[in-house]
PDB file of N, CA and C in Angstrom:
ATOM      1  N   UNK A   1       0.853  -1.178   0.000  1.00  0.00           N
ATOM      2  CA  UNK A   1       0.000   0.000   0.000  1.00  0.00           C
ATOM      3  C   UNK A   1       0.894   1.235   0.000  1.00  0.00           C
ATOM      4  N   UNK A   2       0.482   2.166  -1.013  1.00  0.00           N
ATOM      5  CA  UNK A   2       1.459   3.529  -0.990  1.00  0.00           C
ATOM      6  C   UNK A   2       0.992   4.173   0.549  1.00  0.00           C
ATOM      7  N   UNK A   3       2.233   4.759   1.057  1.00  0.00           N
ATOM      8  CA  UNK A   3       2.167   5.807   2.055  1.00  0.00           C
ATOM      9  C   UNK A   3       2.398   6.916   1.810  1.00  0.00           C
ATOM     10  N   UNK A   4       1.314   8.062   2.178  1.00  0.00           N
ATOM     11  CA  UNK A   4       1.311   9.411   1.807  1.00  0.00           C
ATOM     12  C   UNK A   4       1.457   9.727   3.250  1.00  0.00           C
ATOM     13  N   UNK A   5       2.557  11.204   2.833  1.00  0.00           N
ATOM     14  CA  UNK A   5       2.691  11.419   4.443  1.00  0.00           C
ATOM     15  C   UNK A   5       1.685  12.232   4.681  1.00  0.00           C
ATOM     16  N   UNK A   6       1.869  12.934   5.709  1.00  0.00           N
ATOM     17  CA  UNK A   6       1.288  14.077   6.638  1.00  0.00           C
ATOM     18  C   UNK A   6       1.910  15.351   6.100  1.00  0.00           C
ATOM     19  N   UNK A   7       0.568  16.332   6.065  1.00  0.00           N
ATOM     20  CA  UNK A   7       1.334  17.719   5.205  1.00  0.00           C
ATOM     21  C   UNK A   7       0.776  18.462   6.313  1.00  0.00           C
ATOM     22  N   UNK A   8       0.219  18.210   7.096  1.00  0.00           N
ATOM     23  CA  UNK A   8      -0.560  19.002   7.972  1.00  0.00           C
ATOM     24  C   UNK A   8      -0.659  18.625   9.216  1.00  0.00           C
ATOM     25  N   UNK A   9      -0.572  19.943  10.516  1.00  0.00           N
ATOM     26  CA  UNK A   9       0.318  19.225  11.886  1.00  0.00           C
ATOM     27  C   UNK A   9      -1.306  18.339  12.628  1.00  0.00           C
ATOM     28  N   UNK A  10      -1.056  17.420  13.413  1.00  0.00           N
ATOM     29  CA  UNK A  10      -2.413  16.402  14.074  1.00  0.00           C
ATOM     30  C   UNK A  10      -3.362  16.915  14.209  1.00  0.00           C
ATOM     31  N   UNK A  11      -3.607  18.318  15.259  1.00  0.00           N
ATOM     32  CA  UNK A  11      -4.435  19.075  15.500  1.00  0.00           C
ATOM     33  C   UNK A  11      -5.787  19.819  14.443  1.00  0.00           C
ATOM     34  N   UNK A  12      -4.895  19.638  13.029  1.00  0.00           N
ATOM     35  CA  UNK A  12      -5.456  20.036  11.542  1.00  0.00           C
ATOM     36  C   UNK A  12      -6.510  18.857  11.063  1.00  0.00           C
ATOM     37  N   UNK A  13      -5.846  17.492  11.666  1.00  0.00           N
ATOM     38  CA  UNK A  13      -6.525  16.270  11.097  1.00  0.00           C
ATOM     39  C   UNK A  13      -7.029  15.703  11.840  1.00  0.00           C
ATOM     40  N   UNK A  14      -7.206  15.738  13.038  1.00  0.00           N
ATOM     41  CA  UNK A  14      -7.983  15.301  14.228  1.00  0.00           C
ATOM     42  C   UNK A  14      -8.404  15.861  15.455  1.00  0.00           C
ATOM     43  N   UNK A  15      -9.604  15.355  16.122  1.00  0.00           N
ATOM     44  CA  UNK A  15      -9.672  16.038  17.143  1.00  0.00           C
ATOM     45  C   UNK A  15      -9.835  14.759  17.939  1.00  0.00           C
ATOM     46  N   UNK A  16     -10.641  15.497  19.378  1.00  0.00           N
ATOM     47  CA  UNK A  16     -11.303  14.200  20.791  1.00  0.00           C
ATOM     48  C   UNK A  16     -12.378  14.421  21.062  1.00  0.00           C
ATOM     49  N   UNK A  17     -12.662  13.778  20.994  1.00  0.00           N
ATOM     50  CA  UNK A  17     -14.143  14.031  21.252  1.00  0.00           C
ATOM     51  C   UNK A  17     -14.817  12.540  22.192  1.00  0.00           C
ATOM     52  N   UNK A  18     -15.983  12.768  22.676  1.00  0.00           N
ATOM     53  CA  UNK A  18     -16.724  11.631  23.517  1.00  0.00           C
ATOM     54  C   UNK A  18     -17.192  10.546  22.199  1.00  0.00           C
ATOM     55  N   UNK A  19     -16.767   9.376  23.018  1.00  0.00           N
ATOM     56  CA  UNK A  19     -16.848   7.913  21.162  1.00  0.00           C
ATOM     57  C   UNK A  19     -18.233   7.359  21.974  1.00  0.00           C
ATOM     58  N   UNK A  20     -18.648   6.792  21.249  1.00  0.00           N
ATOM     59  CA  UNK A  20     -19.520   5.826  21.362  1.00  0.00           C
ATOM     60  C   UNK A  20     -18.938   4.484  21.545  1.00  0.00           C
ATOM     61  N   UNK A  21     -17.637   4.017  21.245  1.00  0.00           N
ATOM     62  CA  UNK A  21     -17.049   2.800  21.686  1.00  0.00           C
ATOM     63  C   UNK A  21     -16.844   2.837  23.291  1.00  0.00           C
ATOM     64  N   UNK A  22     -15.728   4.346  23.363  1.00  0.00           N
ATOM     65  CA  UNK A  22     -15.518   4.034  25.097  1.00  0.00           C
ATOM     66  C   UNK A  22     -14.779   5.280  25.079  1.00  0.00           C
ATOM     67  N   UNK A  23     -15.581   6.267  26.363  1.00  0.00           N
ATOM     68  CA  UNK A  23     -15.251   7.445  26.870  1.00  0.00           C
ATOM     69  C   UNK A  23     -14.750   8.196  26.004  1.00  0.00           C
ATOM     70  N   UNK A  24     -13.646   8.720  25.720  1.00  0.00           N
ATOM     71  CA  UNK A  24     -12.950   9.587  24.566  1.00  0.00           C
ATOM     72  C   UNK A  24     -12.372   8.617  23.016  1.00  0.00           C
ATOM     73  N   UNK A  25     -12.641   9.304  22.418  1.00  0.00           N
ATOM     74  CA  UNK A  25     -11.504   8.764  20.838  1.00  0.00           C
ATOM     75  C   UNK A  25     -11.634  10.171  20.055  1.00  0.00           C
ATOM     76  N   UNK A  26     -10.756   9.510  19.079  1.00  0.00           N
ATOM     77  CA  UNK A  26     -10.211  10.045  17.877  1.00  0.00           C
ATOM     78  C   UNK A  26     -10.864  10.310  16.510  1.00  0.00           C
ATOM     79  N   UNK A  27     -11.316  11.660  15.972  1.00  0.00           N
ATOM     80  CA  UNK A  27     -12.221  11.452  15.242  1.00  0.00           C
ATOM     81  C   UNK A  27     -11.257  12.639  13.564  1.00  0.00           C
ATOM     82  N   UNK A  28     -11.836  12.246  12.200  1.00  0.00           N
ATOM     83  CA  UNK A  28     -11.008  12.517  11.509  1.00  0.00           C
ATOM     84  C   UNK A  28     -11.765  14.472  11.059  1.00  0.00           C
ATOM     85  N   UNK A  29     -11.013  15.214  11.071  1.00  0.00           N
ATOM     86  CA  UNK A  29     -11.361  16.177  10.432  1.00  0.00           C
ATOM     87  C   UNK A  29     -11.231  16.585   8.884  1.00  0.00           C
ATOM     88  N   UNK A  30     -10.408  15.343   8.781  1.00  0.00           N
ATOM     89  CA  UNK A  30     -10.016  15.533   7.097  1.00  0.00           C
ATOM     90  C   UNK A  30     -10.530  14.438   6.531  1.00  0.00           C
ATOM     91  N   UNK A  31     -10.585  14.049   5.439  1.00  0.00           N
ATOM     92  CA  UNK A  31     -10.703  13.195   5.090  1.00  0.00           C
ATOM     93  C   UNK A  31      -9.326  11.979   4.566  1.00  0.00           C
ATOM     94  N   UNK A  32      -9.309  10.788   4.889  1.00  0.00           N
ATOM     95  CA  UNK A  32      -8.190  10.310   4.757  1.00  0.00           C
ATOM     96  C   UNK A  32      -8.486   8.981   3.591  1.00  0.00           C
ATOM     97  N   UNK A  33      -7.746   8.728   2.512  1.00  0.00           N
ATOM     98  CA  UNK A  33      -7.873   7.625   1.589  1.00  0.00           C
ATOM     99  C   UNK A  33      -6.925   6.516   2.295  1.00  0.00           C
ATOM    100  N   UNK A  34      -6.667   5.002   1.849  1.00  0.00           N
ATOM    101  CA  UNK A  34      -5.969   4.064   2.480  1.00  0.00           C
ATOM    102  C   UNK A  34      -4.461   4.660   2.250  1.00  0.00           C
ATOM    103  N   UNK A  35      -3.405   4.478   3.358  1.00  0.00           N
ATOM    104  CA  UNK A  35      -2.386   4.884   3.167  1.00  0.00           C
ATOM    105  C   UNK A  35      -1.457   6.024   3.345  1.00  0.00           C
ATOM    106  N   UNK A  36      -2.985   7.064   3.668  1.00  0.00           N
ATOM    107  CA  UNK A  36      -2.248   8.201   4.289  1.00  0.00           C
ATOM    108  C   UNK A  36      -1.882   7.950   5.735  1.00  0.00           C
ATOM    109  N   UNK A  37      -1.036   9.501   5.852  1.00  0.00           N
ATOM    110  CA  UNK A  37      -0.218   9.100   7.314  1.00  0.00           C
ATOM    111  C   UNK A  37      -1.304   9.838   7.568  1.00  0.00           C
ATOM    112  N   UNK A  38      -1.689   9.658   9.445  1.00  0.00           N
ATOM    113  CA  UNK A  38      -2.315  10.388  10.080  1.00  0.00           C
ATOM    114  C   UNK A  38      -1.886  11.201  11.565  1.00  0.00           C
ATOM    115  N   UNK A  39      -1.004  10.495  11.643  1.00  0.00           N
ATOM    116  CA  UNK A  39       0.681  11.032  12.981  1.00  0.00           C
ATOM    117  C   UNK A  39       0.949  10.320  13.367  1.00  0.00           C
ATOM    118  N   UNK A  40       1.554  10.610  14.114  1.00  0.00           N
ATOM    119  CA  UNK A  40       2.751   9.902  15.032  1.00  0.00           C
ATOM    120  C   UNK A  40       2.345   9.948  16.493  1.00  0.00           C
ATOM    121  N   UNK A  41       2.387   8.584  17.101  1.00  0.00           N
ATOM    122  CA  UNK A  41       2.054   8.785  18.403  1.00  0.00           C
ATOM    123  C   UNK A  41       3.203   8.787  18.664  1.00  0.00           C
ATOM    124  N   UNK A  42       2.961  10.089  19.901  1.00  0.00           N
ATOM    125  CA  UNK A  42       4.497  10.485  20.201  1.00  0.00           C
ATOM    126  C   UNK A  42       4.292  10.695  22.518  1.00  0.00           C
ATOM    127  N   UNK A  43       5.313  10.353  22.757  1.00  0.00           N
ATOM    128  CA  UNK A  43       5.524  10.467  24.202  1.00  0.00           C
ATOM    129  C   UNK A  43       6.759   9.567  24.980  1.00  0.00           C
ATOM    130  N   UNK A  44       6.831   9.635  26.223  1.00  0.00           N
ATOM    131  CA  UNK A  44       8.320   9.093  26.401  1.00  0.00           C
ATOM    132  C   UNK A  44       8.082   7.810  26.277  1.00  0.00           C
ATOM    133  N   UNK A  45       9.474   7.058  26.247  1.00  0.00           N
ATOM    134  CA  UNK A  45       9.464   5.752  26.372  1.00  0.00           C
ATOM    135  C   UNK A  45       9.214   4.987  28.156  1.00  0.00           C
ATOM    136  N   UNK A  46       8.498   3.998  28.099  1.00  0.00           N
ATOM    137  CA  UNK A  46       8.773   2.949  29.746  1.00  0.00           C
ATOM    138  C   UNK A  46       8.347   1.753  29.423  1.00  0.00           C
ATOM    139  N   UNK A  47       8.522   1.304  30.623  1.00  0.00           N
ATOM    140  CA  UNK A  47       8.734  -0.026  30.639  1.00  0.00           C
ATOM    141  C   UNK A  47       7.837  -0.804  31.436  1.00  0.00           C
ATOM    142  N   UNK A  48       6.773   0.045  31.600  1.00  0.00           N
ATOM    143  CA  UNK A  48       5.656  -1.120  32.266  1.00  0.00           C
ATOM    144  C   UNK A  48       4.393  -0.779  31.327  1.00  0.00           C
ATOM    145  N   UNK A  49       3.171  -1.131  31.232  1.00  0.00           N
ATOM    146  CA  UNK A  49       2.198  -0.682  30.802  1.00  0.00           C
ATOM    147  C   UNK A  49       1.367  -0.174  30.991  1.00  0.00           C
ATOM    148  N   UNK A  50       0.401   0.332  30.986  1.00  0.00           N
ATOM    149  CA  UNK A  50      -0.587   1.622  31.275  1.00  0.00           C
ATOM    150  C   UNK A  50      -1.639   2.041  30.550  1.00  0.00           C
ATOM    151  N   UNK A  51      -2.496   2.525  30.649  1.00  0.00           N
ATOM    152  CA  UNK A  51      -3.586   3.144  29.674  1.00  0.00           C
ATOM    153  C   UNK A  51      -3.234   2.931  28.454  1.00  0.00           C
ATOM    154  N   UNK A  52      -2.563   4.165  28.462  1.00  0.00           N
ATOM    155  CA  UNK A  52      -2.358   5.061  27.092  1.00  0.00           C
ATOM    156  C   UNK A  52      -0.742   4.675  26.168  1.00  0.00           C
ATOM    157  N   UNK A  53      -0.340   3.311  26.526  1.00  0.00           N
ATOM    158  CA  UNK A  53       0.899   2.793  26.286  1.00  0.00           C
ATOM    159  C   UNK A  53       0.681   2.129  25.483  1.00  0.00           C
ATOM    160  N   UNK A  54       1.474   2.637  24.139  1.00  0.00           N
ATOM    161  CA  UNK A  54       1.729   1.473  22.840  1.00  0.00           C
ATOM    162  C   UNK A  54       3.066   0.951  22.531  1.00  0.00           C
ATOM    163  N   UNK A  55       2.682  -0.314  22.394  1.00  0.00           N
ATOM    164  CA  UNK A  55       4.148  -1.345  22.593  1.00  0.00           C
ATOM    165  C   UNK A  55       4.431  -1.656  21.204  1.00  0.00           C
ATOM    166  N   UNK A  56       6.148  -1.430  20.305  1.00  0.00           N
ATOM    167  CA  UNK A  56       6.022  -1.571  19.047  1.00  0.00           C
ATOM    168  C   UNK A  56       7.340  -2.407  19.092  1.00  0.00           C
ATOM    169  N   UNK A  57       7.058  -3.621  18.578  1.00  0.00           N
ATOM    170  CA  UNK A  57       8.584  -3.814  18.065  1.00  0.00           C
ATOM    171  C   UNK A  57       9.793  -3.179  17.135  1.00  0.00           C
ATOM    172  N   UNK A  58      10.684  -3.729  18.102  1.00  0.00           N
ATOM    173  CA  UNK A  58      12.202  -2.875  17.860  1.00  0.00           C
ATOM    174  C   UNK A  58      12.878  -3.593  17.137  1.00  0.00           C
ATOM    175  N   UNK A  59      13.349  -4.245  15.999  1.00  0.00           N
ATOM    176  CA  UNK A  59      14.364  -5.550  15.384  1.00  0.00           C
ATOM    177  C   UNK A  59      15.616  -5.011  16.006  1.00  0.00           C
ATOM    178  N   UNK A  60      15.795  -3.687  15.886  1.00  0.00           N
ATOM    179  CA  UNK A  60      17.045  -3.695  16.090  1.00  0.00           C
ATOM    180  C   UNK A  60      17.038  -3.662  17.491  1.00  0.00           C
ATOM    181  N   UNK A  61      16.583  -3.363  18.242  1.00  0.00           N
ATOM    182  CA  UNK A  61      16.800  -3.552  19.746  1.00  0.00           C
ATOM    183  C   UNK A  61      16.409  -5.228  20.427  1.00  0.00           C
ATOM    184  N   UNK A  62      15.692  -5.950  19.031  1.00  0.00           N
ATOM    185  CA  UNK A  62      15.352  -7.139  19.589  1.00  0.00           C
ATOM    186  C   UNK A  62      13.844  -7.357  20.563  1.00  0.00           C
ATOM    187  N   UNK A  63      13.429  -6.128  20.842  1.00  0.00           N
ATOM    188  CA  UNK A  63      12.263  -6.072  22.095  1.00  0.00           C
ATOM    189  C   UNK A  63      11.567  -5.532  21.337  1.00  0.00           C
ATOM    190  N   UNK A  64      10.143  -5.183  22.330  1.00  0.00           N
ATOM    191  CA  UNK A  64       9.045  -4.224  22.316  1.00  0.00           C
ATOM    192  C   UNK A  64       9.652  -3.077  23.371  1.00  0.00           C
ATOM    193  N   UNK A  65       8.914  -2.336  22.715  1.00  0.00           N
ATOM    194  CA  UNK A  65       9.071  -0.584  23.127  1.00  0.00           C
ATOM    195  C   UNK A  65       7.825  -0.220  23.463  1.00  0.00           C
ATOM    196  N   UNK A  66       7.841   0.343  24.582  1.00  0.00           N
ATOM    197  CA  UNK A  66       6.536   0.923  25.128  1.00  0.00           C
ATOM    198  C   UNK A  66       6.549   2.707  24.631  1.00  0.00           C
ATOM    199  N   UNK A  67       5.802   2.933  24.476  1.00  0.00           N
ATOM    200  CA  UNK A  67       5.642   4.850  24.744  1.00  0.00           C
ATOM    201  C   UNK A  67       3.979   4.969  25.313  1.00  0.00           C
ATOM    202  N   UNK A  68       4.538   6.275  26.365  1.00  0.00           N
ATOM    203  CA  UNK A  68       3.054   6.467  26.576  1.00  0.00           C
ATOM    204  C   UNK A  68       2.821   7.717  25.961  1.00  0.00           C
ATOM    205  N   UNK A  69       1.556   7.474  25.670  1.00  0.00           N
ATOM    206  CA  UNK A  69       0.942   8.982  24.648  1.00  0.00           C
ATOM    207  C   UNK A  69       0.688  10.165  25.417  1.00  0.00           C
ATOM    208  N   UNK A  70       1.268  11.314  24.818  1.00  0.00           N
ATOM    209  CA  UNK A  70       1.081  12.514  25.038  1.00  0.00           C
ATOM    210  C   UNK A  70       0.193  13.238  23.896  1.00  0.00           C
ATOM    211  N   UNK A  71      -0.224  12.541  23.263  1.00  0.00           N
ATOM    212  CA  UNK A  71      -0.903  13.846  22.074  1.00  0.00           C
ATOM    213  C   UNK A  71      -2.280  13.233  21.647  1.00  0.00           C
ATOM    214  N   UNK A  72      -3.220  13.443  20.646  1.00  0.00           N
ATOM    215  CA  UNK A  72      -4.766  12.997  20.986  1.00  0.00           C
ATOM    216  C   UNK A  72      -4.413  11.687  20.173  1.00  0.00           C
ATOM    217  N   UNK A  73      -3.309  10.920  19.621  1.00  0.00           N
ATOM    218  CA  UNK A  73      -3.113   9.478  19.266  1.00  0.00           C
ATOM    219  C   UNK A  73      -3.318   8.568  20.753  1.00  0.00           C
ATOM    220  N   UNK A  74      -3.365   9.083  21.971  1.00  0.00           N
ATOM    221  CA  UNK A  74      -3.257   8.042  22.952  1.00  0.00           C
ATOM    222  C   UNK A  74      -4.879   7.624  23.302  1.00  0.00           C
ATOM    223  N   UNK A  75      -5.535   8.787  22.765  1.00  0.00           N
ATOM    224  CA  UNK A  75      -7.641   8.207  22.460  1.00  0.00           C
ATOM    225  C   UNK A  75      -7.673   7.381  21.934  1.00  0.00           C
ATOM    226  N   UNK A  76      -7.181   6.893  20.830  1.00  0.00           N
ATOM    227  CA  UNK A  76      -7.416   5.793  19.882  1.00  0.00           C
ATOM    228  C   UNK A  76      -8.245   4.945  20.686  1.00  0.00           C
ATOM    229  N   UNK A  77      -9.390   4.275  19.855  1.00  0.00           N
ATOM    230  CA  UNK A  77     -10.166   3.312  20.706  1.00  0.00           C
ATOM    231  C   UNK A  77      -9.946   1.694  19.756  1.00  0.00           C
ATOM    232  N   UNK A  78     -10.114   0.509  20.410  1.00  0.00           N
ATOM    233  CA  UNK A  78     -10.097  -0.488  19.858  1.00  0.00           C
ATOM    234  C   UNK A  78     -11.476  -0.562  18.890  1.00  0.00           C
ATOM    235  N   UNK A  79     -11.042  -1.377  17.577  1.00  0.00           N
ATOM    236  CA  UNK A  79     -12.337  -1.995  16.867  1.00  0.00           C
ATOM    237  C   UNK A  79     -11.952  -3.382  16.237  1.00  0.00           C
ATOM    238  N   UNK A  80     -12.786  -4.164  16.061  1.00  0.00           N
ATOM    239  CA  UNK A  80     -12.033  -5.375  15.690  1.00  0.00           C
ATOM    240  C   UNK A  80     -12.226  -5.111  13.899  1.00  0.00           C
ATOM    241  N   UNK A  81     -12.846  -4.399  13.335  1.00  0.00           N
ATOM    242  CA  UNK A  81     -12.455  -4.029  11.750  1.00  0.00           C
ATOM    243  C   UNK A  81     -11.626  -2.514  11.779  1.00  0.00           C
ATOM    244  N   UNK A  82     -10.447  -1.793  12.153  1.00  0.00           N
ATOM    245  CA  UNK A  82     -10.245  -0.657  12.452  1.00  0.00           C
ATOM    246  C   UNK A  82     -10.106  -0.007  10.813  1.00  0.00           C
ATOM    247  N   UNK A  83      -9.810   1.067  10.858  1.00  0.00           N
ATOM    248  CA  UNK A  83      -9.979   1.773   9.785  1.00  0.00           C
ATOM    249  C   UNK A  83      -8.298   2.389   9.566  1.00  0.00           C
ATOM    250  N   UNK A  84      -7.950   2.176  10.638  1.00  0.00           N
ATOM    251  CA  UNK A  84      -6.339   2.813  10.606  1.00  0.00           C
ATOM    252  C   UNK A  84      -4.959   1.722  11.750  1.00  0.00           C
ATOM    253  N   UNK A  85      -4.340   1.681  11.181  1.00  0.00           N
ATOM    254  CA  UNK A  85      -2.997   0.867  11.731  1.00  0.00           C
ATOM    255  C   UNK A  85      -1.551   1.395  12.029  1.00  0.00           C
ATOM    256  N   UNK A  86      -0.953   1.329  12.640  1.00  0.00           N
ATOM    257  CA  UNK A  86       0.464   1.972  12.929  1.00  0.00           C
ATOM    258  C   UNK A  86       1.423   0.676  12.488  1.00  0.00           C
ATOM    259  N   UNK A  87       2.443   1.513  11.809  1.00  0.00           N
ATOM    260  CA  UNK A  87       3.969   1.215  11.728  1.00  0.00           C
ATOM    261  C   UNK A  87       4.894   1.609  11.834  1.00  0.00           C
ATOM    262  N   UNK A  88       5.069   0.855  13.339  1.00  0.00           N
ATOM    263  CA  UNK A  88       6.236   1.460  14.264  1.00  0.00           C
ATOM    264  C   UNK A  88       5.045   2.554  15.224  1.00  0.00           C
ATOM    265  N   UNK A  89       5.294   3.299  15.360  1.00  0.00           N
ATOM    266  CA  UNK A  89       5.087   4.760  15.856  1.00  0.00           C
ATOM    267  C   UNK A  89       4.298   5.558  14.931  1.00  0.00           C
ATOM    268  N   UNK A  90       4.164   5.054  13.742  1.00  0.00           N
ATOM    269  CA  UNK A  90       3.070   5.988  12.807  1.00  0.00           C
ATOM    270  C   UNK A  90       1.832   5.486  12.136  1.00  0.00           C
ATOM    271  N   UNK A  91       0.973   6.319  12.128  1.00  0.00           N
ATOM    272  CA  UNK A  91      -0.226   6.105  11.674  1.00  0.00           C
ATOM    273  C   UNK A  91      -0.973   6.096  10.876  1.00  0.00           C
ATOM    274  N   UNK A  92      -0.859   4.781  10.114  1.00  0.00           N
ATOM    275  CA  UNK A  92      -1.673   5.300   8.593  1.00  0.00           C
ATOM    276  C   UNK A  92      -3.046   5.213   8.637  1.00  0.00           C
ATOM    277  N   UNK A  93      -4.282   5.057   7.885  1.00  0.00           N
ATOM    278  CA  UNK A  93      -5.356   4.923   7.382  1.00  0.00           C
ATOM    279  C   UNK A  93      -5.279   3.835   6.325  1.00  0.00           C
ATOM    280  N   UNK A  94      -5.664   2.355   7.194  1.00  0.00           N
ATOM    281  CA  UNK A  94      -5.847   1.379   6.031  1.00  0.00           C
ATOM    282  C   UNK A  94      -6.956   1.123   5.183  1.00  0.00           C
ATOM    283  N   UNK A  95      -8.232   1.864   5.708  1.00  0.00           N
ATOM    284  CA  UNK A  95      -9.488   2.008   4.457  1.00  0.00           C
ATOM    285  C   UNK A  95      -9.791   3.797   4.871  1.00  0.00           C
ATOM    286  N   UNK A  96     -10.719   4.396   3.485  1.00  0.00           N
ATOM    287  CA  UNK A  96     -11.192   5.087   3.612  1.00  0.00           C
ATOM    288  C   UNK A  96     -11.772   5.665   5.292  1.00  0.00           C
ATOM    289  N   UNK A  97     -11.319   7.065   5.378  1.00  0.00           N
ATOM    290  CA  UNK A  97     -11.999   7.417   6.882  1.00  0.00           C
ATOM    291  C   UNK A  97     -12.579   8.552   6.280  1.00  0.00           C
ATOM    292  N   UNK A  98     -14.033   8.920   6.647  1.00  0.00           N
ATOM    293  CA  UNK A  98     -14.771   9.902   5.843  1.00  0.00           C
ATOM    294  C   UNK A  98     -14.609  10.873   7.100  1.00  0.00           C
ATOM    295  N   UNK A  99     -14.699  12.674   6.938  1.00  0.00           N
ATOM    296  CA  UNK A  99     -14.833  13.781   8.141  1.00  0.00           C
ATOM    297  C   UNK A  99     -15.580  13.587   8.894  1.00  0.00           C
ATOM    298  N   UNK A 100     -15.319  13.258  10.194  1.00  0.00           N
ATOM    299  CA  UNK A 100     -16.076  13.002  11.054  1.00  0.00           C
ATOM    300  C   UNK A 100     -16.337  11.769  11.947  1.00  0.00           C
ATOM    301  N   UNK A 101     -15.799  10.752  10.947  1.00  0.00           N
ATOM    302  CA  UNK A 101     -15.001   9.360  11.523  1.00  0.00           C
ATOM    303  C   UNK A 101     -14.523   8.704  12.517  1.00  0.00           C
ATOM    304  N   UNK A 102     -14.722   8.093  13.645  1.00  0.00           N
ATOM    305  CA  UNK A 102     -13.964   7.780  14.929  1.00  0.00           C
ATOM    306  C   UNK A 102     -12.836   6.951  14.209  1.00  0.00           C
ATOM    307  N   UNK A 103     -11.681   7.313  14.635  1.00  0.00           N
ATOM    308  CA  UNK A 103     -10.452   5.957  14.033  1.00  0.00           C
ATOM    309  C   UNK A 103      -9.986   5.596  14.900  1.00  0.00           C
ATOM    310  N   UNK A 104      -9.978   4.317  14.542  1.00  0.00           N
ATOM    311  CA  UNK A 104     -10.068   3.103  15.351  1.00  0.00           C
ATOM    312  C   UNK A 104      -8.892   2.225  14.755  1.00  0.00           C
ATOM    313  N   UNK A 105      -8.119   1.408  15.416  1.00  0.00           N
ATOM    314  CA  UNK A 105      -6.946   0.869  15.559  1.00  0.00           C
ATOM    315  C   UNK A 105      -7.368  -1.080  16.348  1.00  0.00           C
ATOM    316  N   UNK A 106      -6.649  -1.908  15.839  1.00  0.00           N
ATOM    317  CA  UNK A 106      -6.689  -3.296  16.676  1.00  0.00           C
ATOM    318  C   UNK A 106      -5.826  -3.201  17.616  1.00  0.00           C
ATOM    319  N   UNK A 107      -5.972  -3.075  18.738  1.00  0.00           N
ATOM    320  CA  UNK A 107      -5.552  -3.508  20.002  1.00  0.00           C
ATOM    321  C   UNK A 107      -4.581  -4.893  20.227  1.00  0.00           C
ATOM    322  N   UNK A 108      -5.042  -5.965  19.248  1.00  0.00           N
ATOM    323  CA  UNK A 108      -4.124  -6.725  19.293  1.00  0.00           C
ATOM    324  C   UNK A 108      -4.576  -8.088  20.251  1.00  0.00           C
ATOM    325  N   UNK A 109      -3.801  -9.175  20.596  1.00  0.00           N
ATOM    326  CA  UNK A 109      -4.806  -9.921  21.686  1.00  0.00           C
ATOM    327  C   UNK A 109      -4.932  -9.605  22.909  1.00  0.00           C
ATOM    328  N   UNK A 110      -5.979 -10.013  23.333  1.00  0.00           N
ATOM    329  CA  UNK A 110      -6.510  -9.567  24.827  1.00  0.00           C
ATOM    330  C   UNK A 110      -7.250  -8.045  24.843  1.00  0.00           C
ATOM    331  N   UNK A 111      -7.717  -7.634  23.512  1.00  0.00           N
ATOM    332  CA  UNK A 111      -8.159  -6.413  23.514  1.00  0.00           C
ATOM    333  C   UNK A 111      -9.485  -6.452  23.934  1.00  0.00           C
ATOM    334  N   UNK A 112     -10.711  -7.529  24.133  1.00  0.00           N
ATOM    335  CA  UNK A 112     -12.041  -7.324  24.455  1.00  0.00           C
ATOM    336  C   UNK A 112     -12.160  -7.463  24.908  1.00  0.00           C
TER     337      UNK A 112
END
């Protein structure tokens, strides 16, 4: 799948708002086709887990990497069909997300 980056800073392409899945998420202000970037979840790295902590494998470090979120990527809510996926630390849009959109991400196992 082509990746288009981000021309425009998070705040431009998303907001938070109250989800109907669970308490806060992530909803699209732009419109996004499959493949665009949508940001970067960004915050420090640790080593235990938590809320708002996404764990990504490292090859070159051999491990998983935790970061906890500082920016409105740490709303993300689980869906078991999501509309958007990360690699590594970034966030694309794997189907169409129309304005207005909750995006939603797989959690992975043990997510329900």
């Amino acid at each position: 799948m082509k990746r288009r980056s981000a021309s425009e800073t998070l705040d431009r392409r998303v907001r938070v708002g109250p989800s109907s899945i669970h308490g806060q998420g992530c909803f699209a202000l732009i419109r996004f086709e499959p493949g665009d970037a949508i940001g970067t979840f960004e915050g420090v790295e640790v080593a235990e887990d938590d809320p708002h902590v996404l764990w990504v494998y490292d090859p070159e470090r051999n491990r998983l990497i935790g970061r906890r979120g500082t920016n409105m990527l740490r709303w993300l809510n689980h869906s078991d069909d999501p509309n958007a996926e990360f690699d590594g630390f970034e966030l694309y849009a794997r189907l169409a997300i129309a304005v207005g959109s909750e995006i939603t991400i797989d959690y992975g196992a043990g997510s329900s």
